[in-house]
C-alpha atoms as a PDB file:
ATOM      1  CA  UNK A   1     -10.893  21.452 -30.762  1.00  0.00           C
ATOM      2  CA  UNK A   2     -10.580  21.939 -26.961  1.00  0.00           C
ATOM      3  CA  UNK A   3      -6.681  22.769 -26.693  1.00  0.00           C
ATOM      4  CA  UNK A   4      -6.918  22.280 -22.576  1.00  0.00           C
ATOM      5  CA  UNK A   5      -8.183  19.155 -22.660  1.00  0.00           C
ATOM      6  CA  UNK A   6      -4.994  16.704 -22.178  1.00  0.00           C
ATOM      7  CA  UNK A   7      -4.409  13.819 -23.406  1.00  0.00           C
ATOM      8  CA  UNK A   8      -5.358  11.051 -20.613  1.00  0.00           C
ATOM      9  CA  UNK A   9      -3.639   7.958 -21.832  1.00  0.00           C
ATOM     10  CA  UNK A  10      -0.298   6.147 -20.931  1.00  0.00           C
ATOM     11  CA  UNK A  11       2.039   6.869 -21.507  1.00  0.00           C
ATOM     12  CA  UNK A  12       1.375  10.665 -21.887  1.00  0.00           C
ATOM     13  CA  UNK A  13      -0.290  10.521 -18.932  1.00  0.00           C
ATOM     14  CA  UNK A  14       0.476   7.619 -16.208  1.00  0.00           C
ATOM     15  CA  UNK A  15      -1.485   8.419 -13.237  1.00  0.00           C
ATOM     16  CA  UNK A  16      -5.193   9.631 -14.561  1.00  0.00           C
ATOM     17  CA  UNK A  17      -7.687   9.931 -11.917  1.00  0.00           C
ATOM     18  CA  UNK A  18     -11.420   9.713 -12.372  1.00  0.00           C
ATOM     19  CA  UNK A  19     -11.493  14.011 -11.461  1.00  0.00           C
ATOM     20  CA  UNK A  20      -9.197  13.927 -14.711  1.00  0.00           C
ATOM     21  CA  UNK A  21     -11.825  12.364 -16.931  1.00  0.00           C
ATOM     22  CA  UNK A  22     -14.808  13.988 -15.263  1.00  0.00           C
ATOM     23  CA  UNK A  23     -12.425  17.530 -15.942  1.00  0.00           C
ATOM     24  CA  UNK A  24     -11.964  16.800 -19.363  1.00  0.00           C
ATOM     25  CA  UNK A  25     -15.699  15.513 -20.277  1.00  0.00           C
ATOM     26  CA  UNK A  26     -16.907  18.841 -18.815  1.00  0.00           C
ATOM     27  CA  UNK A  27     -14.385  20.630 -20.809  1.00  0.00           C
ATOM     28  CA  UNK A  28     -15.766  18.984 -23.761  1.00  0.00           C
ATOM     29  CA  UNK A  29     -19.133  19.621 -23.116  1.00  0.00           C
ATOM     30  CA  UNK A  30     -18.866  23.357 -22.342  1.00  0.00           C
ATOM     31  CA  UNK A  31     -16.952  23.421 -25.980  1.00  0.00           C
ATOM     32  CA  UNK A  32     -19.375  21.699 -27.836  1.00  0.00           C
ATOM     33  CA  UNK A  33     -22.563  23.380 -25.873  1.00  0.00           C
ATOM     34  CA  UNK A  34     -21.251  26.952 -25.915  1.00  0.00           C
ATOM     35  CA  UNK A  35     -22.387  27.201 -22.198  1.00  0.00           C
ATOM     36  CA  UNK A  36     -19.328  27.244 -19.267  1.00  0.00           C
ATOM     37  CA  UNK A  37     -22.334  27.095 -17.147  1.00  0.00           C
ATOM     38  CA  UNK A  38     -25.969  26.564 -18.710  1.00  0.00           C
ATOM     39  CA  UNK A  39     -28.772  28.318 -17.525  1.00  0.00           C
ATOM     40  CA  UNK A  40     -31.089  26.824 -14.884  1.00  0.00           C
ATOM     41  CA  UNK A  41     -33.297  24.566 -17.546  1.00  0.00           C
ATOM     42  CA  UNK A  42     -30.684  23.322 -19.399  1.00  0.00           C
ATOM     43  CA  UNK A  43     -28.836  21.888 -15.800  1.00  0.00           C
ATOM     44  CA  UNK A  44     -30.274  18.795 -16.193  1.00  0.00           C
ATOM     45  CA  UNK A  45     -29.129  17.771 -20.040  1.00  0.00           C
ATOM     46  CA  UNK A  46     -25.337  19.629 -19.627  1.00  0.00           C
ATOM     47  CA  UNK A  47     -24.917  17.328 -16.071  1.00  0.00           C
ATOM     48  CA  UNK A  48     -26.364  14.062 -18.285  1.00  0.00           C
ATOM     49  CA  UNK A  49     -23.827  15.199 -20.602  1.00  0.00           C
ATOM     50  CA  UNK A  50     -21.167  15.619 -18.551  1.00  0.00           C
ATOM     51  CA  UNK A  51     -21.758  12.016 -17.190  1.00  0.00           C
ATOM     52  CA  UNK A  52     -22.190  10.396 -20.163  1.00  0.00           C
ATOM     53  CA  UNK A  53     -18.881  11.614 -21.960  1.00  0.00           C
ATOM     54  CA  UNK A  54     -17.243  11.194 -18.372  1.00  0.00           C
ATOM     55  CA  UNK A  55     -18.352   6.954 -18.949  1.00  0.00           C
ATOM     56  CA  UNK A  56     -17.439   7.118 -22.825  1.00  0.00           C
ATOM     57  CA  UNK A  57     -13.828   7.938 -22.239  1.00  0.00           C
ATOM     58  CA  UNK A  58     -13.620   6.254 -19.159  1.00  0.00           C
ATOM     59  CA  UNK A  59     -14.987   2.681 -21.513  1.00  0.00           C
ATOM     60  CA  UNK A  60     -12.222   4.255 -24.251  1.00  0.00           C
ATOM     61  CA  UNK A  61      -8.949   4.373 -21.659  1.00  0.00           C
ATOM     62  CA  UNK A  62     -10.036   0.675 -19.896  1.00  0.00           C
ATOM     63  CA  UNK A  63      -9.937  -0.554 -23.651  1.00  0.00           C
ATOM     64  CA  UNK A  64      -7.008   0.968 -25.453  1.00  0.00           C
ATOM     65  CA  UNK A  65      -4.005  -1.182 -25.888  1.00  0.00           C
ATOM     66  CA  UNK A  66      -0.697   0.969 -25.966  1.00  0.00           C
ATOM     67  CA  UNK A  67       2.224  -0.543 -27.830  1.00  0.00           C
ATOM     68  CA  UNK A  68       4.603  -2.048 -24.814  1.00  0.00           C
ATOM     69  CA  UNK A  69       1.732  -1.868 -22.622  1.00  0.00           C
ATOM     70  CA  UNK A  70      -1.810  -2.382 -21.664  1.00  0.00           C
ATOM     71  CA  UNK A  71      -4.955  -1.988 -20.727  1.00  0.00           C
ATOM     72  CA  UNK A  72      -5.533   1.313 -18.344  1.00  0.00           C
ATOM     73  CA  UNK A  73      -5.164  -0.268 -14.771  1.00  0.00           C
ATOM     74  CA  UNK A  74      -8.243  -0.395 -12.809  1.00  0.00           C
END
């Protein structure tokens, strides 16, 4: 779907900070709204987007169990 969106989970990726998430929800979000930057009154619902995907995949990475491995550390 987005092809610059990486993948964020060990061991593809080790060291993924919170910018990395935040990156790749707002990548989504520009994808899925059509808008790399929304006009004035849509702001508000892009930036609650934004946050909310940013807290989905951040709940999805602290939960995934990789074979060998764990949890995402904190």
């Amino acid at each position: 779907m987005c092809r610059s969106i990486k993948t964020l989970r060990p061991p593809a990726a080790p060291d993924v900070t919170e910018d990395d998430i935040r990156a790749a929800a707002l990548q989504y979000v520009r994808k899925v709204s059509g808008f790399r930057q929304p006009a004035a009154h849509n702001q508000a619902a892009f930036d609650e987007a934004v946050a909310a995907v940013t807290a989905a995949t951040e709940r999805l990475l602290d939960q995934l169990v990789v074979r060998g491995g764990g949890s995402r550390p904190a």
